[in-house]
C-alpha atoms as a PDB file:
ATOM      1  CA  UNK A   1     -32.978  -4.794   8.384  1.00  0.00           C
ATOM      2  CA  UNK A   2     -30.033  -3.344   9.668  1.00  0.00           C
ATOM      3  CA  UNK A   3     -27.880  -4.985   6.853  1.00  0.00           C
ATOM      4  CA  UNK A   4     -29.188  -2.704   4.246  1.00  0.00           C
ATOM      5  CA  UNK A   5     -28.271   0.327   5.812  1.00  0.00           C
ATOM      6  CA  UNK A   6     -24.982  -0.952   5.243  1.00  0.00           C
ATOM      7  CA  UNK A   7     -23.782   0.789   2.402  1.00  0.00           C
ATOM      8  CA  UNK A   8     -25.526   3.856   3.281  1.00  0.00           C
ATOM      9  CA  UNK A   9     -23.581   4.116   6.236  1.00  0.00           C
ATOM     10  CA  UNK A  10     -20.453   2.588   4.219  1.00  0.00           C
ATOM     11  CA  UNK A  11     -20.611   5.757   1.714  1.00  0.00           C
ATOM     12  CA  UNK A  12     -21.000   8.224   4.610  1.00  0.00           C
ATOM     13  CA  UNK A  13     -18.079   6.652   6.136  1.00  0.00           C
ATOM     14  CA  UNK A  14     -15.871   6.492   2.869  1.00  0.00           C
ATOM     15  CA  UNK A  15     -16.947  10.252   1.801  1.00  0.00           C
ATOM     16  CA  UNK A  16     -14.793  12.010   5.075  1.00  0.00           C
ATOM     17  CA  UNK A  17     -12.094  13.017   3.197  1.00  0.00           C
ATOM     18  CA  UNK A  18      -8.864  12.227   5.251  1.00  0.00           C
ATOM     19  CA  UNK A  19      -6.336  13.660   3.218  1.00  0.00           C
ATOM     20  CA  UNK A  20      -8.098  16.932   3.777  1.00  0.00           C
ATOM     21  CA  UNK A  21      -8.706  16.421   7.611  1.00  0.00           C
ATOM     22  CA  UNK A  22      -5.287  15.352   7.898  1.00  0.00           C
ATOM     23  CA  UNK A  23      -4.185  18.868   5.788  1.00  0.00           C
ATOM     24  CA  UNK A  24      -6.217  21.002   8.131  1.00  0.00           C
ATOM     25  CA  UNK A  25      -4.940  19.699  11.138  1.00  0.00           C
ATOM     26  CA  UNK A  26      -1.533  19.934  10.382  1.00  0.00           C
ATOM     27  CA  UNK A  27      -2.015  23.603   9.012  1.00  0.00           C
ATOM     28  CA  UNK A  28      -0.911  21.903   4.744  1.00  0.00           C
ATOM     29  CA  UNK A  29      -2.741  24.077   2.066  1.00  0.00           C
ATOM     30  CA  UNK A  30      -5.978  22.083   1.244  1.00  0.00           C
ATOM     31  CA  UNK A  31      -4.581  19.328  -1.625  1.00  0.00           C
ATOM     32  CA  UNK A  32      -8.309  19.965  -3.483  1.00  0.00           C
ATOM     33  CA  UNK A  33      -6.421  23.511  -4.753  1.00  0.00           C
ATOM     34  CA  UNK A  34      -2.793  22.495  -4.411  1.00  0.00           C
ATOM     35  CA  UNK A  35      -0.104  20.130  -6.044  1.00  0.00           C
ATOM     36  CA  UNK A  36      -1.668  17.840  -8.054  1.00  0.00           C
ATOM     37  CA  UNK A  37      -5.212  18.597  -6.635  1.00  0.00           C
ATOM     38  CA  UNK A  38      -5.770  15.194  -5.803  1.00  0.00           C
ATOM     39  CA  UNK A  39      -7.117  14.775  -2.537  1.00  0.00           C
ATOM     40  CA  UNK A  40      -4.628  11.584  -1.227  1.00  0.00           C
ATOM     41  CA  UNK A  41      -1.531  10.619   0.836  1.00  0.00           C
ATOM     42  CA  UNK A  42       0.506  11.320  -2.493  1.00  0.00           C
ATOM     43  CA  UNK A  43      -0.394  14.584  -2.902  1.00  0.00           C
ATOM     44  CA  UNK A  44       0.332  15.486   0.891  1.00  0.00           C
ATOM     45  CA  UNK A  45       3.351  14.133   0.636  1.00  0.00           C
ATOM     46  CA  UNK A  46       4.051  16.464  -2.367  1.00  0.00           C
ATOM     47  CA  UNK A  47       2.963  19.476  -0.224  1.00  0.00           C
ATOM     48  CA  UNK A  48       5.420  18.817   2.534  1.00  0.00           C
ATOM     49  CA  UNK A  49       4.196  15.997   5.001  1.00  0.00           C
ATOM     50  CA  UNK A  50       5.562  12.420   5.293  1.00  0.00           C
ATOM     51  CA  UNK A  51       3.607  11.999   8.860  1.00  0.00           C
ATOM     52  CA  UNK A  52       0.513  13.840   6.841  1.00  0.00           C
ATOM     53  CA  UNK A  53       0.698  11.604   3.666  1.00  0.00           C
ATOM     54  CA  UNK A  54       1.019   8.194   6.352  1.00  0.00           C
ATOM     55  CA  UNK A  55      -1.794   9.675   8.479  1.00  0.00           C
ATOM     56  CA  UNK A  56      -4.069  10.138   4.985  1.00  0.00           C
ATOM     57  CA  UNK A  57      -2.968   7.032   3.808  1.00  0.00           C
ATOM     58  CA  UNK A  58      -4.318   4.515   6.978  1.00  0.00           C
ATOM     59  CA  UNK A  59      -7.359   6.690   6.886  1.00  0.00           C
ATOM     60  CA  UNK A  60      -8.230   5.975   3.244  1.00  0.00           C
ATOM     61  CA  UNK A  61      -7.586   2.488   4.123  1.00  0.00           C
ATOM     62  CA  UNK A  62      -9.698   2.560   7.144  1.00  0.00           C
ATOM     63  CA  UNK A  63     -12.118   3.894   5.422  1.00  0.00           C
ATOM     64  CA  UNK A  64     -12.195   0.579   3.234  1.00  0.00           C
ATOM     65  CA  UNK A  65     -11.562  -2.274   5.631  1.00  0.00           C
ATOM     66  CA  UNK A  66     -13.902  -0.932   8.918  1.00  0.00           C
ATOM     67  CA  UNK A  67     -17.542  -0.605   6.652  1.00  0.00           C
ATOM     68  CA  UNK A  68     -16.755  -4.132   5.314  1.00  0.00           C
ATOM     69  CA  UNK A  69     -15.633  -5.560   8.392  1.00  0.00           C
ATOM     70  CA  UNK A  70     -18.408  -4.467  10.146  1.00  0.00           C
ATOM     71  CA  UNK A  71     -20.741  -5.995   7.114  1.00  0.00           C
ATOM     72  CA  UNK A  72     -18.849  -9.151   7.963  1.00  0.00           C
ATOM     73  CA  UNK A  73     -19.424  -8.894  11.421  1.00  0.00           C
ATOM     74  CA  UNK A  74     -23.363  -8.892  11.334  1.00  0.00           C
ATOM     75  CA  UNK A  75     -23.213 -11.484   8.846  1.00  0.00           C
ATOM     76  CA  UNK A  76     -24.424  -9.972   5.991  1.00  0.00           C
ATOM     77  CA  UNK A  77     -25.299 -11.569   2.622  1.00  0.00           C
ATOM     78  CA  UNK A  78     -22.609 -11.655  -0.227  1.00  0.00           C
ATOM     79  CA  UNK A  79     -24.922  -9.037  -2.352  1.00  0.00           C
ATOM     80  CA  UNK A  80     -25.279  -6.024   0.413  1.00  0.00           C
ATOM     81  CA  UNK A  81     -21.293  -6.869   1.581  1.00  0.00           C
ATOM     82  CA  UNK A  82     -19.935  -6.281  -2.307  1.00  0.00           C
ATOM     83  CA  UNK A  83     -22.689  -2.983  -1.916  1.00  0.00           C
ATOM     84  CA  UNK A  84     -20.937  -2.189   1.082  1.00  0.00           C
ATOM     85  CA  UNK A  85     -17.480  -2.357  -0.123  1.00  0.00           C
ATOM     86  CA  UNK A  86     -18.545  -0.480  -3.612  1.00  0.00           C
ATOM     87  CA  UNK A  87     -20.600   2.034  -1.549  1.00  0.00           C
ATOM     88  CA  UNK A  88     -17.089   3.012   0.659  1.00  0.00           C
ATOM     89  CA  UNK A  89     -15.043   3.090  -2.579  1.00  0.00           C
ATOM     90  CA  UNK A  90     -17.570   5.487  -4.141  1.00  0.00           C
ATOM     91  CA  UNK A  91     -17.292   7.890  -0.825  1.00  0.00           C
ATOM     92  CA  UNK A  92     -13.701   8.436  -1.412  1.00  0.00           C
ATOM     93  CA  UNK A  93     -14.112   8.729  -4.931  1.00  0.00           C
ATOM     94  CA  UNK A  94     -17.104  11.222  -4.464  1.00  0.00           C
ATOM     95  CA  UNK A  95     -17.732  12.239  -1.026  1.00  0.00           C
ATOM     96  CA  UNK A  96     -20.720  14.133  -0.076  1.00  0.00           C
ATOM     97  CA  UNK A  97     -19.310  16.223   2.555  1.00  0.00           C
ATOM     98  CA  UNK A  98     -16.742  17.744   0.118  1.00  0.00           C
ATOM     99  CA  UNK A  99     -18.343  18.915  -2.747  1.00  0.00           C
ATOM    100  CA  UNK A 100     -17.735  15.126  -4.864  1.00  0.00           C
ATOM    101  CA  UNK A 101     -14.362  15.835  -5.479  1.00  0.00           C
ATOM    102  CA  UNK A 102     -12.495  12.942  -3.891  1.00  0.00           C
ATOM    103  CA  UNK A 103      -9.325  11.047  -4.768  1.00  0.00           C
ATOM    104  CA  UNK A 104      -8.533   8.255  -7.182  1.00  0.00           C
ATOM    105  CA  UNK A 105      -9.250   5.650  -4.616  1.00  0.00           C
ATOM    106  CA  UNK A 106      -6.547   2.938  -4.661  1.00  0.00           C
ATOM    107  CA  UNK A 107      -5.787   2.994  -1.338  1.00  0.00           C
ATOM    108  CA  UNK A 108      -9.511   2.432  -0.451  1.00  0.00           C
ATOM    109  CA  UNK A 109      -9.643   0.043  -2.640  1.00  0.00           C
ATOM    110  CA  UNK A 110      -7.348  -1.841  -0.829  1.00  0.00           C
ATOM    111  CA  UNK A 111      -8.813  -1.668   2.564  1.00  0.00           C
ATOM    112  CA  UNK A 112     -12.018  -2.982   0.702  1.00  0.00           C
ATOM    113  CA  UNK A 113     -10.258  -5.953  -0.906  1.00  0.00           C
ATOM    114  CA  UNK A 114      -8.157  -6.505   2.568  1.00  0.00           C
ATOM    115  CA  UNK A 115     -11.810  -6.542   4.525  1.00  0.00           C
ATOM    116  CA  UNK A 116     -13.119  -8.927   2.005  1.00  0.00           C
ATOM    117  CA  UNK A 117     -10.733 -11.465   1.221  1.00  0.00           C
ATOM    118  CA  UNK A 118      -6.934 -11.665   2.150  1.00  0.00           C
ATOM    119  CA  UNK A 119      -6.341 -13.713  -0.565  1.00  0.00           C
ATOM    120  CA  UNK A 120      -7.035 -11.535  -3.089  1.00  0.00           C
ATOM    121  CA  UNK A 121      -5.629  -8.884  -1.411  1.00  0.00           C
ATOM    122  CA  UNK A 122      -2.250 -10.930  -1.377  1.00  0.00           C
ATOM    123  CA  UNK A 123      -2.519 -11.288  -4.629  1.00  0.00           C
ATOM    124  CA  UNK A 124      -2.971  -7.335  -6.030  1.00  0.00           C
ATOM    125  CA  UNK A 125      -0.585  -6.494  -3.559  1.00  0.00           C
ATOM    126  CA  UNK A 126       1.937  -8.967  -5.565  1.00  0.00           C
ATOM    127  CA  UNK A 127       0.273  -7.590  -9.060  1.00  0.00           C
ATOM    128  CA  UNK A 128       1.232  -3.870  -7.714  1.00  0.00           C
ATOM    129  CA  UNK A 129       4.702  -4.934  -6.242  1.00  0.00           C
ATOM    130  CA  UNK A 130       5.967  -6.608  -9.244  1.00  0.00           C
ATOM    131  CA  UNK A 131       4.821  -4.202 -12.072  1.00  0.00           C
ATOM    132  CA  UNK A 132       5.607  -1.322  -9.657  1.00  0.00           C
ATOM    133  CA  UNK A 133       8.944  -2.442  -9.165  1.00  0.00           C
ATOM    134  CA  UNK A 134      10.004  -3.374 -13.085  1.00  0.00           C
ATOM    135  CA  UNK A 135       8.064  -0.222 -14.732  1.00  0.00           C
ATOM    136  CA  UNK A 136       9.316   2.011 -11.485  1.00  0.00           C
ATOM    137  CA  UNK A 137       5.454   3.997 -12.481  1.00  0.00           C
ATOM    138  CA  UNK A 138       3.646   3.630  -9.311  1.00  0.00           C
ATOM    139  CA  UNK A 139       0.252   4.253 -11.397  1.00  0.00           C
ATOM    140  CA  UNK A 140       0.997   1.550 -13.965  1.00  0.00           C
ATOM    141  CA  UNK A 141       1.342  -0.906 -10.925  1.00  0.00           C
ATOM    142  CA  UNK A 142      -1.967   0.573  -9.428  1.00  0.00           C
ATOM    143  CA  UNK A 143      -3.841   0.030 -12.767  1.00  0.00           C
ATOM    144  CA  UNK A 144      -2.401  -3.430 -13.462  1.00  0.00           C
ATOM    145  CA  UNK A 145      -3.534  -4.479 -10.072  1.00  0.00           C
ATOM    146  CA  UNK A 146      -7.419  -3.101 -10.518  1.00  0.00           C
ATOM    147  CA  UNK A 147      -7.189  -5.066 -14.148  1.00  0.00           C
ATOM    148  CA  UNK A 148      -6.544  -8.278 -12.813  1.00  0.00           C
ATOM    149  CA  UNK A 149      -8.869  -7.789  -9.331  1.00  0.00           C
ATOM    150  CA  UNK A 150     -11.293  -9.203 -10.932  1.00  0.00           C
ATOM    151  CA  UNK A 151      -9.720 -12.482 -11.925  1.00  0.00           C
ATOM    152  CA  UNK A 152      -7.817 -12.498  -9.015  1.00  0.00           C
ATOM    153  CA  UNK A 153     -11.537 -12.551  -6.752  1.00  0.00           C
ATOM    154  CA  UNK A 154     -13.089 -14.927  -9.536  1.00  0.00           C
ATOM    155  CA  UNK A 155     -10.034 -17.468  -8.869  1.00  0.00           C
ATOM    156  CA  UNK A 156      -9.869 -17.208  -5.213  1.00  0.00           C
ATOM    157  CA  UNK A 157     -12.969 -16.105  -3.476  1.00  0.00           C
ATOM    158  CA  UNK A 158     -15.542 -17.474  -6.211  1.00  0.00           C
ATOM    159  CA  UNK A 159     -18.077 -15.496  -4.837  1.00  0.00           C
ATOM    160  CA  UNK A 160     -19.948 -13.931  -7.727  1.00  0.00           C
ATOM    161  CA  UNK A 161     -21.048 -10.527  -5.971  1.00  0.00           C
ATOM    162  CA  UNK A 162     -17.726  -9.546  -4.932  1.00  0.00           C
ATOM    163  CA  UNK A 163     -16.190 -10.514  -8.737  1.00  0.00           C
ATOM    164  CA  UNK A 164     -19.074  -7.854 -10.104  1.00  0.00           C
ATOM    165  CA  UNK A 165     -18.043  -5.506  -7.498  1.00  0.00           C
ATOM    166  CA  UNK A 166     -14.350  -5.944  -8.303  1.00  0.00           C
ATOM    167  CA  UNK A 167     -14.993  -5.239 -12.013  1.00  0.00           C
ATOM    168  CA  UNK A 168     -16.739  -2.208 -11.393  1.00  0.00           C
ATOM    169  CA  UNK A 169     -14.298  -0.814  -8.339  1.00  0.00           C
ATOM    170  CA  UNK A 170     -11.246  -1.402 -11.609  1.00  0.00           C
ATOM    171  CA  UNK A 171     -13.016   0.124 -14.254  1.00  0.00           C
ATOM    172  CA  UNK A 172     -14.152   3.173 -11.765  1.00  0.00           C
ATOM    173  CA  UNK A 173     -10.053   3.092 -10.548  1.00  0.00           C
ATOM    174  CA  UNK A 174      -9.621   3.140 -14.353  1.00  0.00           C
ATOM    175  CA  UNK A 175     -11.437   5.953 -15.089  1.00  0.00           C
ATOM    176  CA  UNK A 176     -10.336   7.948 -12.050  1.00  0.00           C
ATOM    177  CA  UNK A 177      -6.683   7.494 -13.559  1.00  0.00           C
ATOM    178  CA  UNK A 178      -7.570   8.779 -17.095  1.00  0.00           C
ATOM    179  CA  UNK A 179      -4.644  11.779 -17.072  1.00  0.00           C
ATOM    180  CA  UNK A 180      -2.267   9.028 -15.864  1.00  0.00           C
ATOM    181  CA  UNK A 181      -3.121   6.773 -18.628  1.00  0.00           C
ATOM    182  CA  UNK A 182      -2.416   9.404 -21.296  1.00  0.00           C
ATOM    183  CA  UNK A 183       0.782  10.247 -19.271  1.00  0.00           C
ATOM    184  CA  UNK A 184       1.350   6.578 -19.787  1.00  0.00           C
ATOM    185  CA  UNK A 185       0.813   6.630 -23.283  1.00  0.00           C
ATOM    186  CA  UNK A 186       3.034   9.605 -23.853  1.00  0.00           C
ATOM    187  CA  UNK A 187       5.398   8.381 -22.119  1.00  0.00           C
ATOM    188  CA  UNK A 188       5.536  11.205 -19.499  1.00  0.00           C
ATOM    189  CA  UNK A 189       4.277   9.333 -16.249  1.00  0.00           C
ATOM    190  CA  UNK A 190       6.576  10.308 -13.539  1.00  0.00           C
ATOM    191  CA  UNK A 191       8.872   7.371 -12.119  1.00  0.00           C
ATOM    192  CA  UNK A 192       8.993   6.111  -8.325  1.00  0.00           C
ATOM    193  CA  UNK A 193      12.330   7.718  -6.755  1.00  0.00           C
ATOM    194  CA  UNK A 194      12.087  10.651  -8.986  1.00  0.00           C
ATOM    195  CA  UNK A 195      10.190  14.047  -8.896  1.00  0.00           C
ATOM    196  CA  UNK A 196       7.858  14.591 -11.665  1.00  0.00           C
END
């Protein structure tokens, strides 16, 4: 019975809001109202913090991989672990304990994908490094990495729960990057290495 409590517990988990823990400690104006308004490790970093943006960063990851790997630890059918993961993702990207307004959610995204299947983790890792690295647009990397998640699960984990979940975590990491997609289309995204 316990299993299906998972991704209750997995969305209270992912809905704790690190970047703005991590802003409060450290005495950073709240990134909800500030910078970019984007409640993650970028945005820290823009208001001031490299120790504040790596703290917010391994949170939002944790916040992907522990849920999951604690899904995989009670053994947990393929159906209520994809929930699980999905239910995290959807904490960061709407967390009840701030008002819904969460970040974008790549980096839980990975911890997620990184709980589920190192594989496929490899290979959106590889997906962000490469288009990352020609474009220089960190974004264009992140979104080119949820497009082919997917495929990448389909081809290397099989399993047909986590595929569904992958398609909706890209097209939810899609949506979430809507101003960055016009940016892209404009031309205007900011590059990696140079302030925006």
């Amino acid at each position: 019975m316990i299993q299906y409590l998972m991704p209750v517990v997995a969305y209270l988990f992912g809905s704790v809001s690190s970047a703005v823990i991590v802003s409060r400690l450290m005495g950073l104006p709240d990134p909800r109202t500030e910078g970019s308004r984007n409640p993650g490790a970028t945005n820290v970093l823009r208001l001031g913090s490299k120790s504040g943006a790596a703290l917010t960063l391994a949170g939002d990851v944790a916040k992907g991989i522990v849920p999951v790997a604690l899904a995989r630890a009670i053994d947990v059918a393929d159906p209520v672990l994809a929930a699980t993961g999905l239910a995290a993702f959807l904490g960061h990207l709407y967390p009840i304990f701030f008002g819904f307004k969460g970040g974008k959610g790549v980096a839980t995204a990975l911890g997620v994908f990184a709980a589920s299947s190192l594989p496929v983790t490899g290979a959106l890792v590889a997906v962000w490094l490469v288009v990352a690295g020609i474009s220089r647009i960190s974004s264009l990397g992140a979104l080119s990495a949820a497009a082919a998640a997917p495929f990448a699960t389909a081809w290397l984990d099989g399993r047909a729960a986590l595929v569904v979940m992958s398609a909706v975590v890209a097209v939810l990491l899609a949506w979430r990057h809507r101003a960055n997609i016009k940016r892209l289309l404009a031309g205007e995204e900011s590059r990696i290495g140079k302030k925006s």
